[in-house]
N, C-alpha and C. Protein backbone atom coordinates (compact mmCIF):
# COMPACT_ATOMS: atom_id res chain seq x y z
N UNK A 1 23.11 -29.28 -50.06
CA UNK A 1 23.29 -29.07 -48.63
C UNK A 1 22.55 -30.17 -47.89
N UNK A 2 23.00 -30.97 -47.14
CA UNK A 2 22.75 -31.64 -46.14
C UNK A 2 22.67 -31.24 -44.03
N UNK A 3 21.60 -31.92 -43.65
CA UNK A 3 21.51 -31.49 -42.07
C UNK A 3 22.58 -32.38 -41.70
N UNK A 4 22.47 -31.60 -40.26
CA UNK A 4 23.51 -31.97 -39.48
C UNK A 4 23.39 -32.44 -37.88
N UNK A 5 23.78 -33.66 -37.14
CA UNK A 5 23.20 -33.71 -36.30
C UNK A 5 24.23 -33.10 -35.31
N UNK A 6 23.60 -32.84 -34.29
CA UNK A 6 24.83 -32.23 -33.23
C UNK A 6 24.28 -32.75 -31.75
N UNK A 7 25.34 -33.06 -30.52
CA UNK A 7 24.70 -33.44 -29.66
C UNK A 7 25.39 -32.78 -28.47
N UNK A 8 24.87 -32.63 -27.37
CA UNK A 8 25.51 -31.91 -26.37
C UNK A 8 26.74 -33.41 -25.54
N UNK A 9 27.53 -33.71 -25.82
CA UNK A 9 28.49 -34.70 -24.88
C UNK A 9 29.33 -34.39 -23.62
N UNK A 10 30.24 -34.77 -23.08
CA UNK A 10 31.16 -34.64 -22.22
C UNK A 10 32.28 -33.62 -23.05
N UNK A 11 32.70 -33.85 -24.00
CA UNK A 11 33.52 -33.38 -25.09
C UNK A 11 33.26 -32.20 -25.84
N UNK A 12 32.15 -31.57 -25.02
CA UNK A 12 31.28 -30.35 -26.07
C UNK A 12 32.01 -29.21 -25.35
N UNK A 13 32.46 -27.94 -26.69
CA UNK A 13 33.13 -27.31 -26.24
C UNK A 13 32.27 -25.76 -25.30
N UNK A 14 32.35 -25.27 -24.23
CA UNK A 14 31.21 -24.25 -23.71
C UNK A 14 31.96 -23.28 -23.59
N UNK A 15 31.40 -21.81 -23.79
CA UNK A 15 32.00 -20.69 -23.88
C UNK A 15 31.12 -20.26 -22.87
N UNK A 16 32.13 -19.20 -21.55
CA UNK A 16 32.12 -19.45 -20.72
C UNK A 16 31.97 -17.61 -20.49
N UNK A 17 32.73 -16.64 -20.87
CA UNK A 17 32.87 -15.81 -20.94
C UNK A 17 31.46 -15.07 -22.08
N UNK A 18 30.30 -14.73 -21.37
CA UNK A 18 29.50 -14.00 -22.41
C UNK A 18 29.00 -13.13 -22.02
N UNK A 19 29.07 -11.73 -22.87
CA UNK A 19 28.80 -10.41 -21.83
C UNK A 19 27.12 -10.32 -22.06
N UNK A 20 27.03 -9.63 -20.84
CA UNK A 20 25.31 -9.54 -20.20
C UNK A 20 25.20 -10.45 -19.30
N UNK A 21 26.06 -11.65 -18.95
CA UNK A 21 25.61 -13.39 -18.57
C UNK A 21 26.58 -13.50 -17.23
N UNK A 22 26.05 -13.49 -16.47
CA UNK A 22 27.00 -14.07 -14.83
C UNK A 22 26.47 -15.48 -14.63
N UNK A 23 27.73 -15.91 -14.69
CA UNK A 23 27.03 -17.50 -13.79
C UNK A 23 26.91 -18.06 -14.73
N UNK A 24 27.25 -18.38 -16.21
CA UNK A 24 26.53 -18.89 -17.39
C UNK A 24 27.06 -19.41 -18.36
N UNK A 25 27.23 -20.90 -18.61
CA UNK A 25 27.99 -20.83 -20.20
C UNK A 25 27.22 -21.82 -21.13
N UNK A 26 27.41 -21.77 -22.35
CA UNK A 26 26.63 -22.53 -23.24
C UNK A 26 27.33 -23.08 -24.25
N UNK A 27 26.90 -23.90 -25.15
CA UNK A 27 27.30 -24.47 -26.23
C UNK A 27 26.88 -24.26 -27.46
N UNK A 28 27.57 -23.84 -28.35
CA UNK A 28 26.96 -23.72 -29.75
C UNK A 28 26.52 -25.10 -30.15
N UNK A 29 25.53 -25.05 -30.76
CA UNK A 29 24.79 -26.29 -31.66
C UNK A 29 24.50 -26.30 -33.12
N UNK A 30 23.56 -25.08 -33.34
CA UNK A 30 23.68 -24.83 -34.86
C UNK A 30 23.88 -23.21 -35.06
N UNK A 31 24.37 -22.66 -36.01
CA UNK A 31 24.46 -22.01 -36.70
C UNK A 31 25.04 -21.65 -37.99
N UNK A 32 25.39 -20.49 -38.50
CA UNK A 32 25.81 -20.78 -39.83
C UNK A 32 27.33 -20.94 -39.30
N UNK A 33 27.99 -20.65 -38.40
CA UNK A 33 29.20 -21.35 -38.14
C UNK A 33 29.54 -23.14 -38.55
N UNK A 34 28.59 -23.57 -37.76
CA UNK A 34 28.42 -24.86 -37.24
C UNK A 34 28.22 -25.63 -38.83
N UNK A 35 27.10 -25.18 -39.26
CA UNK A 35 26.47 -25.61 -39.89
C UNK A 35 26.03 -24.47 -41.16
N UNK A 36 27.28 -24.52 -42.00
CA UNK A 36 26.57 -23.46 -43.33
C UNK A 36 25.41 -23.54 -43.99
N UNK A 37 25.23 -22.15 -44.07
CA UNK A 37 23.72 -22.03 -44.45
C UNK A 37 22.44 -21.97 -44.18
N UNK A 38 23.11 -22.35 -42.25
CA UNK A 38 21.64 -22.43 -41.06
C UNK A 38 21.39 -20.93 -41.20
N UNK A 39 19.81 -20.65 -40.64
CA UNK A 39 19.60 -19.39 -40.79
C UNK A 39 19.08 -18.91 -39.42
N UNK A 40 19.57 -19.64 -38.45
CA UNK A 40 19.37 -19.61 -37.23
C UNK A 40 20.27 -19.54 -36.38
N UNK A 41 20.67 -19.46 -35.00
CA UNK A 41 21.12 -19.99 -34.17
C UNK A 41 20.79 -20.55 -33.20
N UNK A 42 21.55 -21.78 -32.35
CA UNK A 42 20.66 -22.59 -31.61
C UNK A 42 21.59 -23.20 -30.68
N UNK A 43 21.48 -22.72 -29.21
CA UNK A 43 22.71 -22.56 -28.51
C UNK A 43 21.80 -23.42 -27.17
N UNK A 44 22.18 -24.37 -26.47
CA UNK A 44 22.28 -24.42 -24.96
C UNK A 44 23.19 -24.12 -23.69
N UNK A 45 22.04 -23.33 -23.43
CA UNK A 45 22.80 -22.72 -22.03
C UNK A 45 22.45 -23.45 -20.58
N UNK A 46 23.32 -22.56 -20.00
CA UNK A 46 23.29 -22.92 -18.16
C UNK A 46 23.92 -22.08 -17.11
N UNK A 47 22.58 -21.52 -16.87
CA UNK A 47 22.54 -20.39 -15.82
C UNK A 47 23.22 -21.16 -13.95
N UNK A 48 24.31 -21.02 -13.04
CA UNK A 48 24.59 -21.66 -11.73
C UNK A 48 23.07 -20.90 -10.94
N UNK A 49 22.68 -22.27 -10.23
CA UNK A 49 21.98 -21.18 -9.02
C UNK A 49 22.82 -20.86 -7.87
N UNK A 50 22.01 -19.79 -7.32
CA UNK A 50 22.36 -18.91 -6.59
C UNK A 50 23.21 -17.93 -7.36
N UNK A 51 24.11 -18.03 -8.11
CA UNK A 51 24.74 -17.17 -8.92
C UNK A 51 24.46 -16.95 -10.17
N UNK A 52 23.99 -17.39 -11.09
CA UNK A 52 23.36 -16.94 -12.54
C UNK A 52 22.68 -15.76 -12.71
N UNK A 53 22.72 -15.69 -14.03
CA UNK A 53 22.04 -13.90 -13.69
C UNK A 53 22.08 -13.36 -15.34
N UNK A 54 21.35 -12.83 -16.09
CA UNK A 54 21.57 -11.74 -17.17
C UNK A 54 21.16 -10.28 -16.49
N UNK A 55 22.18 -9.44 -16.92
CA UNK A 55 21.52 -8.15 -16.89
C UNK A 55 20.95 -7.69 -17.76
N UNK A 56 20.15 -6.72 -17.61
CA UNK A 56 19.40 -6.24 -19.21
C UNK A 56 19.90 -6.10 -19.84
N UNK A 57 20.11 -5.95 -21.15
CA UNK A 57 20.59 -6.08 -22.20
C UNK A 57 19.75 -6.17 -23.60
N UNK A 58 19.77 -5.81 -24.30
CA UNK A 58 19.33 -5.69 -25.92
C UNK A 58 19.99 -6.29 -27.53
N UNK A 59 19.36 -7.05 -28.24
CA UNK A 59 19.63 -7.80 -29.32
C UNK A 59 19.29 -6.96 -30.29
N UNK A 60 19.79 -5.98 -30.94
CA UNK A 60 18.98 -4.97 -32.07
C UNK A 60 18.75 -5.45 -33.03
N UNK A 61 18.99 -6.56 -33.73
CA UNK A 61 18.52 -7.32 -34.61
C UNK A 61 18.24 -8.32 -34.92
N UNK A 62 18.01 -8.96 -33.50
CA UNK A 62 17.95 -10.81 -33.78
C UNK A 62 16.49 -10.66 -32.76
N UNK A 63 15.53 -11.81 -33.00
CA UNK A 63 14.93 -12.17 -31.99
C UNK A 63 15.17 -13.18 -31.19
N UNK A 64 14.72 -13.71 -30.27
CA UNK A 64 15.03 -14.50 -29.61
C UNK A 64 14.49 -15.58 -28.91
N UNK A 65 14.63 -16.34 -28.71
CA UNK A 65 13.48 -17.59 -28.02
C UNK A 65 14.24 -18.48 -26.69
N UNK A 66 13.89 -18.37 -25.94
CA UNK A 66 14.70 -19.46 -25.03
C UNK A 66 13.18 -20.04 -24.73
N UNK A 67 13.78 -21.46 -24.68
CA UNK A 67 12.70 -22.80 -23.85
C UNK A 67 13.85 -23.24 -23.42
N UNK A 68 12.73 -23.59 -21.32
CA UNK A 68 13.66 -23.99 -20.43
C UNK A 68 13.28 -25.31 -20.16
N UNK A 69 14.44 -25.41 -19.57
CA UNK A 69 14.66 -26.89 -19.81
C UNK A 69 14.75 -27.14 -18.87
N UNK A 70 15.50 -26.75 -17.47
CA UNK A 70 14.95 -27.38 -16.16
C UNK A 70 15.34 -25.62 -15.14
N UNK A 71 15.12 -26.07 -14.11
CA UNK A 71 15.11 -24.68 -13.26
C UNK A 71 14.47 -23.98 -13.24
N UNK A 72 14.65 -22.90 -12.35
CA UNK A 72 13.30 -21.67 -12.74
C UNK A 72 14.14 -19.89 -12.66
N UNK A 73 13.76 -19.23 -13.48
CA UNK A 73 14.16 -17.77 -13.50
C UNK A 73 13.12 -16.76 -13.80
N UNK A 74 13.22 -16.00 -12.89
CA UNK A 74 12.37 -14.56 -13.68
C UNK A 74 12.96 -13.78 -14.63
N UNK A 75 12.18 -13.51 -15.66
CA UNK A 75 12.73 -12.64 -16.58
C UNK A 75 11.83 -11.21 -17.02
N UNK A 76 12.44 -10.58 -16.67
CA UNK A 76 11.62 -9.38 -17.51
C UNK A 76 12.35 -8.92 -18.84
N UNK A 77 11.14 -8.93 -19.52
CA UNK A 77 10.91 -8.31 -20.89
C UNK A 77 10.20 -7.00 -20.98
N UNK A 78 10.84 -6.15 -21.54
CA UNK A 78 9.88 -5.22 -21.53
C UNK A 78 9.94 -4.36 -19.98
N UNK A 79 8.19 -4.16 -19.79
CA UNK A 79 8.08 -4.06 -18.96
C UNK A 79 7.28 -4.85 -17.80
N UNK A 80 6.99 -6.26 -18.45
CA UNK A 80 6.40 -7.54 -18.49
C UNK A 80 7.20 -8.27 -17.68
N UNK A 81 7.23 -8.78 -16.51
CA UNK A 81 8.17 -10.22 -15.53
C UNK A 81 7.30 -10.96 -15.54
N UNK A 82 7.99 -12.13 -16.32
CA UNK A 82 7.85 -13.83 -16.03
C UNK A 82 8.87 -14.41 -15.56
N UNK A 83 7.71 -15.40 -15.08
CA UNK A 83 8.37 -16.38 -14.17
C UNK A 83 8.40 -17.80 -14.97
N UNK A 84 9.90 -18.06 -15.74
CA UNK A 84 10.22 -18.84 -16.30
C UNK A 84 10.15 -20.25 -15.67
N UNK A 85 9.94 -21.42 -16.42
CA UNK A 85 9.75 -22.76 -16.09
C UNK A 85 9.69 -23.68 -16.97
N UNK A 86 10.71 -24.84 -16.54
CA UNK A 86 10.52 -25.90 -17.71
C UNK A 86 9.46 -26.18 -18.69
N UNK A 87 9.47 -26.64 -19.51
CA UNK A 87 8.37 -26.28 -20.47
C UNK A 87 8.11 -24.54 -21.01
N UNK A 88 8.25 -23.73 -20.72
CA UNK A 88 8.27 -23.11 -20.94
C UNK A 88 9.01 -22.03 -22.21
N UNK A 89 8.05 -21.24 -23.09
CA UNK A 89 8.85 -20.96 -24.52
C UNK A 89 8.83 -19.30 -23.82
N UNK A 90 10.00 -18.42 -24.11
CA UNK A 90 10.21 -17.37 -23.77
C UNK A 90 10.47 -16.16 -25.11
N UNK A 91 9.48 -15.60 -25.76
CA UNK A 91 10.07 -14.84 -27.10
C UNK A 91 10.50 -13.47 -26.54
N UNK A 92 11.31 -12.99 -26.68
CA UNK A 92 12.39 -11.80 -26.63
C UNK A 92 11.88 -11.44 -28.41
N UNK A 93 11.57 -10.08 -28.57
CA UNK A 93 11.54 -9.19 -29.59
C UNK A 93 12.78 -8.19 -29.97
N UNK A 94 13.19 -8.55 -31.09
CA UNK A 94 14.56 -7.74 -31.69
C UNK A 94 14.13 -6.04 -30.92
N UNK A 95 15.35 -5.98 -30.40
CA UNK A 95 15.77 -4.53 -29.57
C UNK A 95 15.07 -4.46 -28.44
N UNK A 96 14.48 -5.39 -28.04
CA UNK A 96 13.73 -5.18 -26.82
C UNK A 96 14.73 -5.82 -25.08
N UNK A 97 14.33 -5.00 -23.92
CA UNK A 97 14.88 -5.09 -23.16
C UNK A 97 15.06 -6.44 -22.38
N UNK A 98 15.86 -7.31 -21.69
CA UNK A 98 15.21 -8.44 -21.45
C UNK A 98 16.42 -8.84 -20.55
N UNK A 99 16.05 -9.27 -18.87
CA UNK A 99 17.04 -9.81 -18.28
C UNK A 99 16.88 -11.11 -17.80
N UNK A 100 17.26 -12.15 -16.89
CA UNK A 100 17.35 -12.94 -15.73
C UNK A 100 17.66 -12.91 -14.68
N UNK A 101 16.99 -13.65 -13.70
CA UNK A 101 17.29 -13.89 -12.19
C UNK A 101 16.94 -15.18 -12.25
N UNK A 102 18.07 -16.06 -11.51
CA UNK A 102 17.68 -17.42 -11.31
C UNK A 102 17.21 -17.15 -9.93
N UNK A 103 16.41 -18.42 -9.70
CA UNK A 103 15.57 -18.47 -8.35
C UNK A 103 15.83 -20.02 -8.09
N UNK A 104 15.93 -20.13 -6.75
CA UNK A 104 15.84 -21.92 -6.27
C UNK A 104 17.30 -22.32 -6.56
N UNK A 105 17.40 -23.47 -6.31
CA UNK A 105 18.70 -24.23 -6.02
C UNK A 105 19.50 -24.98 -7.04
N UNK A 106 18.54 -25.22 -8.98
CA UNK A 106 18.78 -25.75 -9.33
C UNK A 106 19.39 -25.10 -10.56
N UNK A 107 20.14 -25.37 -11.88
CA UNK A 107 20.30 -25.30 -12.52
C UNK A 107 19.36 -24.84 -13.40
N UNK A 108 19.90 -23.33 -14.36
CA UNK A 108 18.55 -23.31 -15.07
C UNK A 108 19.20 -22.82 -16.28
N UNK A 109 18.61 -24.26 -17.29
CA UNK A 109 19.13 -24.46 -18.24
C UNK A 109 18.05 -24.43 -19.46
N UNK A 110 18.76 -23.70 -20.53
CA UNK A 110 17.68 -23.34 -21.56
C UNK A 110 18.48 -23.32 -23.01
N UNK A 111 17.30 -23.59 -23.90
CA UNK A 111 17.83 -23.62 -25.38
C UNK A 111 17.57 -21.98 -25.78
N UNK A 112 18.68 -21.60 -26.40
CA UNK A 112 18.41 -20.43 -27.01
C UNK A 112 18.42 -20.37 -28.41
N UNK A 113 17.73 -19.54 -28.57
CA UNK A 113 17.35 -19.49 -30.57
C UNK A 113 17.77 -17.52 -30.82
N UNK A 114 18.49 -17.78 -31.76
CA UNK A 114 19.03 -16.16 -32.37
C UNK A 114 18.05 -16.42 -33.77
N UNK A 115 17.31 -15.18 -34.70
CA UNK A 115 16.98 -15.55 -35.62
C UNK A 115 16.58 -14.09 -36.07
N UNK A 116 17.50 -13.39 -37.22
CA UNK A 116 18.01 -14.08 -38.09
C UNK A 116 19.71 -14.47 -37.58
N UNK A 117 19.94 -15.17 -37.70
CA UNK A 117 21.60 -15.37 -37.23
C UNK A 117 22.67 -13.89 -36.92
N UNK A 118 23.51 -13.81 -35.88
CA UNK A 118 23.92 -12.71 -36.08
C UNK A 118 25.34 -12.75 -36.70
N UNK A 119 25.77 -11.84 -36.91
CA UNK A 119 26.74 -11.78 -38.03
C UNK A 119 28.35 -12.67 -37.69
């Protein structure tokens, strides 16, 4: 087995339609789709401002990680709200509650990590 490089281009395909997600589409990058045998997933997204949005929602078996990459959103976890920001690493715990609100004018765009991959 060999890695694989992948890059976000003009030509990258984004799925646009994802339930929990208003305002939002992303790109697959790695997974075991992409890439057999990854044991991850590893997706960039992009929340519109003024309109972006997750509602709560729950992962019952994956955890989760988003680091943002530009923009800003609050998220509650739990019963915990942060206030997301570039640089910023965000862990979501398998089955745990967890939404978004974008805030400000800009784009808020983040890498997401599924782990262990979901089926």
């Amino acid at each position: 087995m060999s890695g694989k490089l992948c890059k976000v281009t003009k030509d990258s395909t984004w799925v646009t339609e994802v339930p929990n997600h208003i305002a939002y589409r992303l790109t697959p990058m790695v997974s075991p789709k992409t890439c057999p045998g990854a044991q991850i997933e590893f997706y960039v997204g992009e929340f519109e401002p003024g309109k972006g949005g997750a509602i709560p929602h729950t992962h019952a078996k994956e955890d989760h990680v988003f680091y943002v990459l530009s923009g800003r959103a609050t998220s509650k976890v739990g019963d915990e709200v942060h206030m997301c920001e570039p640089g910023d690493a965000l862990w979501v715990p398998a089955g745990e509650m967890h939404d978004f609100d974008v805030v400000g004018g800009e784009t808020f765009r983040v890498i997401a990590i599924f782990s262990p991959p979901r089926a």
